[in-house]
PDB file of N, CA and C in Angstrom:
ATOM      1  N   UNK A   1     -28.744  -3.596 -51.710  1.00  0.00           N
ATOM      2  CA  UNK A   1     -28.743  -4.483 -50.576  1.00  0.00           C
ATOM      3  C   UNK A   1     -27.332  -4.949 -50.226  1.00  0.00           C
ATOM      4  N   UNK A   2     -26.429  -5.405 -51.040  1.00  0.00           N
ATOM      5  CA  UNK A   2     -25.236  -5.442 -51.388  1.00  0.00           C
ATOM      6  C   UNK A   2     -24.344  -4.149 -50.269  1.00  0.00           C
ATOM      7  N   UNK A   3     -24.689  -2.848 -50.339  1.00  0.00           N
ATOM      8  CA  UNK A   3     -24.328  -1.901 -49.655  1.00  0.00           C
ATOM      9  C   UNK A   3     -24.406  -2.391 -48.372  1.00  0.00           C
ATOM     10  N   UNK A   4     -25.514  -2.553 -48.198  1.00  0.00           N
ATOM     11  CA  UNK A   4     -25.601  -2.893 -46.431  1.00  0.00           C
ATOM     12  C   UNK A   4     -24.733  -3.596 -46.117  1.00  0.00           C
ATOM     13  N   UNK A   5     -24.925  -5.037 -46.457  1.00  0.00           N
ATOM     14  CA  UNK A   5     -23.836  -6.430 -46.098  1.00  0.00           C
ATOM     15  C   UNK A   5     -22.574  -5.484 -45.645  1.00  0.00           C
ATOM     16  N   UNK A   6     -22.118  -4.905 -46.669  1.00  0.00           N
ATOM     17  CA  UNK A   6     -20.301  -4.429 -47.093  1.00  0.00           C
ATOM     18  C   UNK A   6     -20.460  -2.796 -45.624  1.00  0.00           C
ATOM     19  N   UNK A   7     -21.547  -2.404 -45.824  1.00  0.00           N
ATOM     20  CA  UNK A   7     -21.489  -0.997 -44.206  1.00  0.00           C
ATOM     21  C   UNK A   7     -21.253  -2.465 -43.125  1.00  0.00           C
ATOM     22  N   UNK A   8     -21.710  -3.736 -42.867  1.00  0.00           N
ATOM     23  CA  UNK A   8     -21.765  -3.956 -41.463  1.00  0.00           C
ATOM     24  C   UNK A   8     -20.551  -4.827 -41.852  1.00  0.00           C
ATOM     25  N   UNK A   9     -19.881  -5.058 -42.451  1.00  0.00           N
ATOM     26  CA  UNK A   9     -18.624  -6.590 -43.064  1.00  0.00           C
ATOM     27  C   UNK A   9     -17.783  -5.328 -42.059  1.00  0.00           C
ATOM     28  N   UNK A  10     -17.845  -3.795 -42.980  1.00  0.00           N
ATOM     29  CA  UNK A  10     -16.849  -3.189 -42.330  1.00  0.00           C
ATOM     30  C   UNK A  10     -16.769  -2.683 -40.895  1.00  0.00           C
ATOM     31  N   UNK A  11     -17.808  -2.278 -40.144  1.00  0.00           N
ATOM     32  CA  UNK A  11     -18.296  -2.171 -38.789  1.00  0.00           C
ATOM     33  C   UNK A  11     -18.086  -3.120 -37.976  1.00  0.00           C
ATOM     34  N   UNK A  12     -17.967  -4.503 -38.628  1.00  0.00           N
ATOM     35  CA  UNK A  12     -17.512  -5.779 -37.881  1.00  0.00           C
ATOM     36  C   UNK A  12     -15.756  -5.735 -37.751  1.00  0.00           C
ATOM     37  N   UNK A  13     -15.125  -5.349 -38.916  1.00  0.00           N
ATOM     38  CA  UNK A  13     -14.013  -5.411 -38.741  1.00  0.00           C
ATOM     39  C   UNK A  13     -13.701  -4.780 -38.315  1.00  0.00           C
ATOM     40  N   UNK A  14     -13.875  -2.805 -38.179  1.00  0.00           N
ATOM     41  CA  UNK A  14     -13.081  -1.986 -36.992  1.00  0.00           C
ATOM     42  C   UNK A  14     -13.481  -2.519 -35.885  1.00  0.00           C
ATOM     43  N   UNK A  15     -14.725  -2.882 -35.487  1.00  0.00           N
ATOM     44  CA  UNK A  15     -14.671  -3.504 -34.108  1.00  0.00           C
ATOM     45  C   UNK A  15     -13.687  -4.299 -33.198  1.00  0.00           C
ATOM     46  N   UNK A  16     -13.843  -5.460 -34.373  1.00  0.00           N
ATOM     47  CA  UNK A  16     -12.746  -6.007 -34.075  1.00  0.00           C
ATOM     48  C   UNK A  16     -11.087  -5.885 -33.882  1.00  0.00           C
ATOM     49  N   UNK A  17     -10.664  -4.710 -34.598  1.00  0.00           N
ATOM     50  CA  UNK A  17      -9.338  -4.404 -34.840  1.00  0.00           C
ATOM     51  C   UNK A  17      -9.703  -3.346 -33.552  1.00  0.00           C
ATOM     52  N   UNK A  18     -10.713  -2.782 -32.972  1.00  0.00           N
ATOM     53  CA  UNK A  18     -10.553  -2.170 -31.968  1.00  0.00           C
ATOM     54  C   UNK A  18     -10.165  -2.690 -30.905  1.00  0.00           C
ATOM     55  N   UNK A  19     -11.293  -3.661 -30.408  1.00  0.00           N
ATOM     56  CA  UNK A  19     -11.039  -4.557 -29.261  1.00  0.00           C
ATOM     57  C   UNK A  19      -9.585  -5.417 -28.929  1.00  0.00           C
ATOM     58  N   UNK A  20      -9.051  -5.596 -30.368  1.00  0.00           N
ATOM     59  CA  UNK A  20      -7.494  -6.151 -30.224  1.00  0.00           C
ATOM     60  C   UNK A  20      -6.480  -5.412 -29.605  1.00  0.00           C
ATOM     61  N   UNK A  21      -7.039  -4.131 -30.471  1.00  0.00           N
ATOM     62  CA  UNK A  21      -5.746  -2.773 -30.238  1.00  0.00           C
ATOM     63  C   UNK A  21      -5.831  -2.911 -28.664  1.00  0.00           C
ATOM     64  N   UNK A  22      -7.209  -2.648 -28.096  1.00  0.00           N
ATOM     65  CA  UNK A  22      -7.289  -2.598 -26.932  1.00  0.00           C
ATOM     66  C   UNK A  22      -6.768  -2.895 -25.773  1.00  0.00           C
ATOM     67  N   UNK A  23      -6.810  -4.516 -26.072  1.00  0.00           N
ATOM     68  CA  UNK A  23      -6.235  -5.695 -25.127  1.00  0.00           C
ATOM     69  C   UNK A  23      -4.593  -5.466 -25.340  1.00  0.00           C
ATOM     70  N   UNK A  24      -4.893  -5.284 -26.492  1.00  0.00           N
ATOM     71  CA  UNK A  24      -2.785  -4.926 -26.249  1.00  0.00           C
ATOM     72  C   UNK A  24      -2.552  -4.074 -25.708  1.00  0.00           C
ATOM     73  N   UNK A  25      -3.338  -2.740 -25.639  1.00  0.00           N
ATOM     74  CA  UNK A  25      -3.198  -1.859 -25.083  1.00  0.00           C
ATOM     75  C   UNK A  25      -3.157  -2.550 -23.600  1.00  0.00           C
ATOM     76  N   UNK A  26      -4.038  -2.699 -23.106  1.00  0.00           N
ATOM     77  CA  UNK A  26      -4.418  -3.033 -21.707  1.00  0.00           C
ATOM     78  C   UNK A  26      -3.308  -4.061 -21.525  1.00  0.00           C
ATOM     79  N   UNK A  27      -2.607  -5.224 -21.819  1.00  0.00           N
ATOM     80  CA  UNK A  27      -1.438  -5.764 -21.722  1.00  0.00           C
ATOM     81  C   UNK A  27      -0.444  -4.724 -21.062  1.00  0.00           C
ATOM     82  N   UNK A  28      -0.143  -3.844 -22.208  1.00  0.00           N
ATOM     83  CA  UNK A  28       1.148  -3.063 -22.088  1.00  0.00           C
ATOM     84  C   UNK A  28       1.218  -2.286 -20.770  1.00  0.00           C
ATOM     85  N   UNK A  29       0.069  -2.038 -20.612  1.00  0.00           N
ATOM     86  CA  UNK A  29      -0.074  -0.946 -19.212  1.00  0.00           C
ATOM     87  C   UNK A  29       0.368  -1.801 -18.406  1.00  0.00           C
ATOM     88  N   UNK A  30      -0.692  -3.206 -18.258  1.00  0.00           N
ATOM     89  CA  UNK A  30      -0.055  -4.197 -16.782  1.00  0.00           C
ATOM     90  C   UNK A  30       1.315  -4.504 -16.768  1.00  0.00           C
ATOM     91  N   UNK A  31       1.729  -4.717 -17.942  1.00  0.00           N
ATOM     92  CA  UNK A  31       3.723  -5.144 -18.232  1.00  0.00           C
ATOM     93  C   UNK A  31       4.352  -4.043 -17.456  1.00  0.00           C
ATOM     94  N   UNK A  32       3.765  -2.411 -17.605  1.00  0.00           N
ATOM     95  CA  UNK A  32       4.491  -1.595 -17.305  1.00  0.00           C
ATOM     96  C   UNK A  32       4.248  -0.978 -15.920  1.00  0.00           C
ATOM     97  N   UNK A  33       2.683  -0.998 -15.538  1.00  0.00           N
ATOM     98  CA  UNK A  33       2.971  -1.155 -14.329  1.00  0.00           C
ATOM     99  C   UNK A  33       3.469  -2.079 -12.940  1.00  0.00           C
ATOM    100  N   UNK A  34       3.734  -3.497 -13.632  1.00  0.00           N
ATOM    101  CA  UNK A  34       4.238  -4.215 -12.949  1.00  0.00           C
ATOM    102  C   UNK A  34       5.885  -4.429 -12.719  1.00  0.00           C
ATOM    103  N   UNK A  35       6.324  -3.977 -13.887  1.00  0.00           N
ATOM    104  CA  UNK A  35       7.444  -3.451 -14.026  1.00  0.00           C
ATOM    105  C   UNK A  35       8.040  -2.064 -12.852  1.00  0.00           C
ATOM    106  N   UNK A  36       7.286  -1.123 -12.890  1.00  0.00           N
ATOM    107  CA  UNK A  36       7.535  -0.107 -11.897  1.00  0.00           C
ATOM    108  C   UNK A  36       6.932  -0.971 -10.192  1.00  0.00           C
ATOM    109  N   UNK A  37       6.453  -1.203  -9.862  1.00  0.00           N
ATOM    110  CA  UNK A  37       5.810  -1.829  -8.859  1.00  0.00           C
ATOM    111  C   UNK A  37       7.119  -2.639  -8.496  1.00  0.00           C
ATOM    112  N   UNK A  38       7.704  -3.759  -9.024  1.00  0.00           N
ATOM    113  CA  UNK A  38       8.609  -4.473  -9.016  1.00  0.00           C
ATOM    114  C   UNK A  38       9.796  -4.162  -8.516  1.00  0.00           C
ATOM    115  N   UNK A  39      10.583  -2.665  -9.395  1.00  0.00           N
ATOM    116  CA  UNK A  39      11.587  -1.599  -9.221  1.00  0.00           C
ATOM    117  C   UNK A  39      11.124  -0.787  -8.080  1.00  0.00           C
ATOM    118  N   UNK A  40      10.149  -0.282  -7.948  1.00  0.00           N
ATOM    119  CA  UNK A  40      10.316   0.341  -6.221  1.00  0.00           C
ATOM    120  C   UNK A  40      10.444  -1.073  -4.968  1.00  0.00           C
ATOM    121  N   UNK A  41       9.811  -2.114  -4.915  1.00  0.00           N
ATOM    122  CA  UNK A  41       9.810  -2.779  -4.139  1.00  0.00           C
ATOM    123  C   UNK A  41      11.423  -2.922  -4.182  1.00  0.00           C
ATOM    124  N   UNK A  42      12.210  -3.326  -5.170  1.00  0.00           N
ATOM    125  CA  UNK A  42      13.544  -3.700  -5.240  1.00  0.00           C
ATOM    126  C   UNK A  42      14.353  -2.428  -4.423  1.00  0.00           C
ATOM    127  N   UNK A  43      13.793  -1.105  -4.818  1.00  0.00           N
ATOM    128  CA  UNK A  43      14.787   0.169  -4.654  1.00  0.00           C
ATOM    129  C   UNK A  43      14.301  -0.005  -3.176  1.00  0.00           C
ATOM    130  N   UNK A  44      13.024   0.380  -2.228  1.00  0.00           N
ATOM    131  CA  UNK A  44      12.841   0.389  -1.292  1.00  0.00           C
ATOM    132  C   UNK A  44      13.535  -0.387   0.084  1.00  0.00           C
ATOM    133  N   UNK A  45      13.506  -0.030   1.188  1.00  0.00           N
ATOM    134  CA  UNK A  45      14.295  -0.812   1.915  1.00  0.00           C
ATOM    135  C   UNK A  45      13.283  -1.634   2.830  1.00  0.00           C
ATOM    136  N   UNK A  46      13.044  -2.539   2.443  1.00  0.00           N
ATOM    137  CA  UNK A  46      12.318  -3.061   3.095  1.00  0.00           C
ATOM    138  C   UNK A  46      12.839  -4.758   3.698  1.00  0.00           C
ATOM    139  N   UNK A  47      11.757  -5.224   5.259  1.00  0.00           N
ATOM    140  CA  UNK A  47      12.705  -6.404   5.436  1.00  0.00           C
ATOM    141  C   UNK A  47      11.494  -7.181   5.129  1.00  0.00           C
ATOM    142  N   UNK A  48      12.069  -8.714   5.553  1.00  0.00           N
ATOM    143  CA  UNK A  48      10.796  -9.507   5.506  1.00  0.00           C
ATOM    144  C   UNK A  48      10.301 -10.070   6.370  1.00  0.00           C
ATOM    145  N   UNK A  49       9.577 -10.830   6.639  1.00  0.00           N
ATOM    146  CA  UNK A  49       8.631 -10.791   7.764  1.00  0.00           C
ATOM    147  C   UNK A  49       9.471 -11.428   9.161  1.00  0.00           C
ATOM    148  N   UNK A  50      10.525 -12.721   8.666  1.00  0.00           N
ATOM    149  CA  UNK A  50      11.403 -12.930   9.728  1.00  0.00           C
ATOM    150  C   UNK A  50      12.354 -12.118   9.985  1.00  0.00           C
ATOM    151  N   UNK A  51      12.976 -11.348   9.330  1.00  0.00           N
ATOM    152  CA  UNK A  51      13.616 -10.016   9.803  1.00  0.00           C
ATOM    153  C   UNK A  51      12.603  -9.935  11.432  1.00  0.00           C
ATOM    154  N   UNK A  52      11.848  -9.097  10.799  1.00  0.00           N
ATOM    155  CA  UNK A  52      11.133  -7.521  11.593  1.00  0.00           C
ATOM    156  C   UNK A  52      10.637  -8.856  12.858  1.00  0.00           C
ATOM    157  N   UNK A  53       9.945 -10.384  12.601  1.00  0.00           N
ATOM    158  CA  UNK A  53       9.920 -10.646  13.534  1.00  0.00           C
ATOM    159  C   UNK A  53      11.019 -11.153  14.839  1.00  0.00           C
ATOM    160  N   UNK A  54      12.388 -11.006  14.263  1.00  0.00           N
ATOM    161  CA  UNK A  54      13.205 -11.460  15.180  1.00  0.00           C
ATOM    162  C   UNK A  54      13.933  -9.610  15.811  1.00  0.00           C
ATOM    163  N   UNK A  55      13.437  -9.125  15.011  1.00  0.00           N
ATOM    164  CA  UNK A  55      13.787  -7.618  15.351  1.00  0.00           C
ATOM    165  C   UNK A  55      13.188  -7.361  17.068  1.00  0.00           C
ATOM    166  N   UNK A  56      11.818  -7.859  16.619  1.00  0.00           N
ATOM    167  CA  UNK A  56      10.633  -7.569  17.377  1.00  0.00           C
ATOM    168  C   UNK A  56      10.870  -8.296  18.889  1.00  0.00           C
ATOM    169  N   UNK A  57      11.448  -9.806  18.594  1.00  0.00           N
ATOM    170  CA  UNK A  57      11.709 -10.214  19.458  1.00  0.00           C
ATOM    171  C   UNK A  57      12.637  -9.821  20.642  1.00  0.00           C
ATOM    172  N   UNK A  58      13.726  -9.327  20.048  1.00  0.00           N
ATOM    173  CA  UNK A  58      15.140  -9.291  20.523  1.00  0.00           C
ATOM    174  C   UNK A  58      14.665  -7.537  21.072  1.00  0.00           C
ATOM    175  N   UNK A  59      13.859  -6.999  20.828  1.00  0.00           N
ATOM    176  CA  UNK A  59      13.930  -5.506  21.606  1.00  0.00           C
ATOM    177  C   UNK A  59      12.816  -5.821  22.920  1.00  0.00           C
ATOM    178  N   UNK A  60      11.906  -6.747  22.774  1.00  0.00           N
ATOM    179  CA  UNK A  60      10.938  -7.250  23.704  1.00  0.00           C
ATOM    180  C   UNK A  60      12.158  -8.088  24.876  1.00  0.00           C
ATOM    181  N   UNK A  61      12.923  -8.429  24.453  1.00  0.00           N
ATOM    182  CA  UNK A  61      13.469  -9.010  25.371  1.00  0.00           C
ATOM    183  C   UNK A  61      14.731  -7.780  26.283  1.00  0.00           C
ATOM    184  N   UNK A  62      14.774  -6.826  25.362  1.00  0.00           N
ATOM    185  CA  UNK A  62      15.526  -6.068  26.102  1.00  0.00           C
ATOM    186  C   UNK A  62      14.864  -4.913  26.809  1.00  0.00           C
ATOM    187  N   UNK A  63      13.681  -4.942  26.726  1.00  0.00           N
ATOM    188  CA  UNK A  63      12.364  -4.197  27.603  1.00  0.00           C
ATOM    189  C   UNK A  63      12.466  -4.560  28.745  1.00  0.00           C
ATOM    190  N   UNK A  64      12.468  -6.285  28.571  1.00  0.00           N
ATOM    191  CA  UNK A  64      12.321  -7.296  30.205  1.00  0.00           C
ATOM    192  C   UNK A  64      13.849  -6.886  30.937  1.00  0.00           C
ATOM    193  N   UNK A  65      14.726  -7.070  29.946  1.00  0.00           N
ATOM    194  CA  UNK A  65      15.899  -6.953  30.999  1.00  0.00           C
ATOM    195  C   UNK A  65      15.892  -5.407  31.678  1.00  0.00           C
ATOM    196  N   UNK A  66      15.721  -4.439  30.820  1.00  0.00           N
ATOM    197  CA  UNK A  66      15.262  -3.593  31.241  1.00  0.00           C
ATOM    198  C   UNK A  66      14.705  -3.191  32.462  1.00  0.00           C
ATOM    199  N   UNK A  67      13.563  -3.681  32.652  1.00  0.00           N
ATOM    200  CA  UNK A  67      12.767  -3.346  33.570  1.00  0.00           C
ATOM    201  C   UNK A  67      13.172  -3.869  34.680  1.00  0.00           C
ATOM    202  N   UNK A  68      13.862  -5.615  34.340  1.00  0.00           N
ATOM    203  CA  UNK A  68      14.686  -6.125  35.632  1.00  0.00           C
ATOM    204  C   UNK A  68      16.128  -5.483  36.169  1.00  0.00           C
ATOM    205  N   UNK A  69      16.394  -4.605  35.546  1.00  0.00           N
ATOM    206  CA  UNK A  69      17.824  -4.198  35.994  1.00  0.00           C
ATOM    207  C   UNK A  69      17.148  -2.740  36.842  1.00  0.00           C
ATOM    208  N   UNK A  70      15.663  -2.233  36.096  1.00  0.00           N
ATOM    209  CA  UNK A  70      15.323  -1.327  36.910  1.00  0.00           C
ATOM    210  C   UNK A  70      15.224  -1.898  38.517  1.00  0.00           C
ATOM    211  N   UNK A  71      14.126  -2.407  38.327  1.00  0.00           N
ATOM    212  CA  UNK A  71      14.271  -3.567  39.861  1.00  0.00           C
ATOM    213  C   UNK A  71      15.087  -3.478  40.843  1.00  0.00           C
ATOM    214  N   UNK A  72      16.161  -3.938  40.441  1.00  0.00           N
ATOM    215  CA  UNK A  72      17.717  -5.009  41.021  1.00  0.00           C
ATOM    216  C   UNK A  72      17.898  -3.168  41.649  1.00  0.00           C
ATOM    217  N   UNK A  73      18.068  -1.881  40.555  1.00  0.00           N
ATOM    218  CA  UNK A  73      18.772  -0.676  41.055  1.00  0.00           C
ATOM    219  C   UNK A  73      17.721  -0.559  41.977  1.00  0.00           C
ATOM    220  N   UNK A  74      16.535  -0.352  41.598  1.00  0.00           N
ATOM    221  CA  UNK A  74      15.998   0.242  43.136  1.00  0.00           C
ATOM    222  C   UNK A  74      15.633  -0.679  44.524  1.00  0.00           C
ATOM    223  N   UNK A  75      16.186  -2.037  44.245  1.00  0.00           N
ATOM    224  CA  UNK A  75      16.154  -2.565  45.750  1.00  0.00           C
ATOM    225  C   UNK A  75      17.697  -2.409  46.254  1.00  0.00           C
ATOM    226  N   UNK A  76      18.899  -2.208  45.365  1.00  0.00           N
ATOM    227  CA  UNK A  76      19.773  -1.862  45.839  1.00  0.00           C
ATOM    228  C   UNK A  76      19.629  -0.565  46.636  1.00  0.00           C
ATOM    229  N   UNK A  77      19.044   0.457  45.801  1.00  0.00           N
ATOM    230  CA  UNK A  77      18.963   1.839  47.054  1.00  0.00           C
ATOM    231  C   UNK A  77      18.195   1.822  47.672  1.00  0.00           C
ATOM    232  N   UNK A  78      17.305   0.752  48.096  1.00  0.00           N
ATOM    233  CA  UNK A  78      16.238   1.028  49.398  1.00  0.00           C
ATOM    234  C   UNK A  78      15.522   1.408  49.058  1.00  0.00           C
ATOM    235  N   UNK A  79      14.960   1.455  47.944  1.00  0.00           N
ATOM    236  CA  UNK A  79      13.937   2.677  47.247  1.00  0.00           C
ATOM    237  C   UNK A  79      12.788   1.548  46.863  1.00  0.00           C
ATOM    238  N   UNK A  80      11.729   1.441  46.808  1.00  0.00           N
ATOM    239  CA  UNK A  80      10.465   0.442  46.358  1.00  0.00           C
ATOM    240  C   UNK A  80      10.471   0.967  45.238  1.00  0.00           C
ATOM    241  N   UNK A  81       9.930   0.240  44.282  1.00  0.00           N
ATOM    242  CA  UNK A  81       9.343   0.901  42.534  1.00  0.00           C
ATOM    243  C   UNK A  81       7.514   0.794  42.584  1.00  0.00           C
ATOM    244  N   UNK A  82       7.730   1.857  41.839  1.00  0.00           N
ATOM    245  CA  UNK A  82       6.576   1.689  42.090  1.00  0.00           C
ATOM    246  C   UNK A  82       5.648   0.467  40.775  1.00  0.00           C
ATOM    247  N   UNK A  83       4.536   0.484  41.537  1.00  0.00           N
ATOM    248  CA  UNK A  83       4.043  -0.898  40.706  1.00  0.00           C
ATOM    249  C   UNK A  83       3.776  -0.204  38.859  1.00  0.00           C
ATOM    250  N   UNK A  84       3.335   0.573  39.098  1.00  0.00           N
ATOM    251  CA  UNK A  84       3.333   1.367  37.719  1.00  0.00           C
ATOM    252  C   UNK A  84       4.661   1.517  36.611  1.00  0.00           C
ATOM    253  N   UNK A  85       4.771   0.628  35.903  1.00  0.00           N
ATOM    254  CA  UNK A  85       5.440   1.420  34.873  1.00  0.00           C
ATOM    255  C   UNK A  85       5.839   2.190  34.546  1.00  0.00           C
ATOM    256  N   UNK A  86       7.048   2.729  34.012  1.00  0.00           N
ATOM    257  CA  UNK A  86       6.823   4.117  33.360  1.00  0.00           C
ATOM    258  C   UNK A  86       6.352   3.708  31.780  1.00  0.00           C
ATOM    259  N   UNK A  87       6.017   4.757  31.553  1.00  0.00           N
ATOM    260  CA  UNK A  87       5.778   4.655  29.523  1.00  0.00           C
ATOM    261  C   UNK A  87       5.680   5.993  28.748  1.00  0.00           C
ATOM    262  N   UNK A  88       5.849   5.971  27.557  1.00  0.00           N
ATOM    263  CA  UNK A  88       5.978   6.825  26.738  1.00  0.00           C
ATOM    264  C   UNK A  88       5.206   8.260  27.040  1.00  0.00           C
ATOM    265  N   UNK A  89       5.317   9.649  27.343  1.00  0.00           N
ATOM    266  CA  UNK A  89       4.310  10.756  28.089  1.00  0.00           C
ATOM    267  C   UNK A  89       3.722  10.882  26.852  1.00  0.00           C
ATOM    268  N   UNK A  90       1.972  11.114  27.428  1.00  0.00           N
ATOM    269  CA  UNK A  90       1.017  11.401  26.604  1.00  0.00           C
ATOM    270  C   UNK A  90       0.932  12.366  25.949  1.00  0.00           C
ATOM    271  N   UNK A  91       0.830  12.410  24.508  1.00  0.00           N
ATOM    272  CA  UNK A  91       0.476  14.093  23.742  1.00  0.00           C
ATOM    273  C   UNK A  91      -0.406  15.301  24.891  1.00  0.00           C
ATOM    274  N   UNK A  92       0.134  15.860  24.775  1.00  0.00           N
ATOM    275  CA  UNK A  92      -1.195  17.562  25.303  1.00  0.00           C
ATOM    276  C   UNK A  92      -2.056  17.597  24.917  1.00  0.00           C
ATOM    277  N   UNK A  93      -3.170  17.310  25.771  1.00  0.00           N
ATOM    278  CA  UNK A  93      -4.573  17.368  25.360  1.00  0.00           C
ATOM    279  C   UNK A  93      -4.444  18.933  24.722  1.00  0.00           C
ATOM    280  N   UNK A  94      -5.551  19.505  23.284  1.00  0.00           N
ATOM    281  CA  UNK A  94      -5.427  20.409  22.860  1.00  0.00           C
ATOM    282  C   UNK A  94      -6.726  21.182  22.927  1.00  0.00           C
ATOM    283  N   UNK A  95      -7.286  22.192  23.622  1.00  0.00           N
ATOM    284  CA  UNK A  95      -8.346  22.820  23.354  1.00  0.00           C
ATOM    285  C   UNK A  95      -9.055  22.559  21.973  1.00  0.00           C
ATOM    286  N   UNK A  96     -10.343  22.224  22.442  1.00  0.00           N
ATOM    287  CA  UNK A  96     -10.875  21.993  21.056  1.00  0.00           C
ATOM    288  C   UNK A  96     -11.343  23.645  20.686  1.00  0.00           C
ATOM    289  N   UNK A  97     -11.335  23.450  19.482  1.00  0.00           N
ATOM    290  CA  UNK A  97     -12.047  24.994  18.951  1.00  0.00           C
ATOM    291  C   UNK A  97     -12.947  25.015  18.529  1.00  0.00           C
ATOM    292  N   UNK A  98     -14.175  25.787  18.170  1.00  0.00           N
ATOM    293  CA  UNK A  98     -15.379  26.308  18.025  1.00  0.00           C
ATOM    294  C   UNK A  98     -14.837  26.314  16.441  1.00  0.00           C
ATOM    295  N   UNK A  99     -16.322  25.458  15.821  1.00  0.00           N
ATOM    296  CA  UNK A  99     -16.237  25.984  14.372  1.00  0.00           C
ATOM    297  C   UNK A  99     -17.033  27.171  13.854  1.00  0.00           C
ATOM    298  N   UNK A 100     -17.544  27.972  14.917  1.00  0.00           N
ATOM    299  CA  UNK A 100     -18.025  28.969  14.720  1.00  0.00           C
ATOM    300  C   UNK A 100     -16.665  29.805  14.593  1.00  0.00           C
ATOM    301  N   UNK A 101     -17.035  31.328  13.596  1.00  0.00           N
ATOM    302  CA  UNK A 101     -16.284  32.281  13.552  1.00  0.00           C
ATOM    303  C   UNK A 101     -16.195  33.143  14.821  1.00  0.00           C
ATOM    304  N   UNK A 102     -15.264  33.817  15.215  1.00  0.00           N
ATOM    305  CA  UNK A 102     -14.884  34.694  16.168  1.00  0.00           C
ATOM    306  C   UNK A 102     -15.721  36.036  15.957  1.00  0.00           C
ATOM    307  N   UNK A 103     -16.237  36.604  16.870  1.00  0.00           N
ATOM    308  CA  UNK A 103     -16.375  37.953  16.664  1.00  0.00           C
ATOM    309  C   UNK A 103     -15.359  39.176  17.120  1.00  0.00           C
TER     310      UNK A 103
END
């Protein structure tokens, strides 16, 4: 009976020395992936949010002048603009293709 006690005393203790190993394990990974996570953010070029928003600003404002200096040129030449915008030309619509095979 003695046997038994001493099979589960020891089944209790690798358990336990497992679950420890474990958590350290699982520690070390987060240390190390937070570590790399950390070092690309640092290496990367990135701005922060008032950066990109005064970026944002200052090209919005040179859109407007933009568009007003378009203006100013075409009432200087007599020319009307038209009410339309110009903007960026649209991709080429692309034939769609048949997912059937060709014969």
């Amino acid at each position: 009976m003695s046997t038994r006690n001493r099979i589960f005393d020891d089944l209790a203790k690798m358990s336990t020395g497992a679950a420890s190993t474990l958590l350290g394990l699982r520690d070390e990974v987060a240390t190390m992936v937070r570590g790399l996570f950390d070092r690309v953010i640092a290496d990367g070029r990135f701005v922060d949010r008032d950066e990109f928003d005064a970026v944002k600003a200052m090209a919005a404002k040179a859109r407007a002048e933009q568009e007003r200096l378009e203006d100013r040129v075409a009432a200087l030449d007599g020319k009307p603009r038209s009410a339309k915008r110009r903007t960026a030309p649209k991709p080429a619509k692309t034939k769609a293709r048949s997912s059937r095979p060709r014969r």
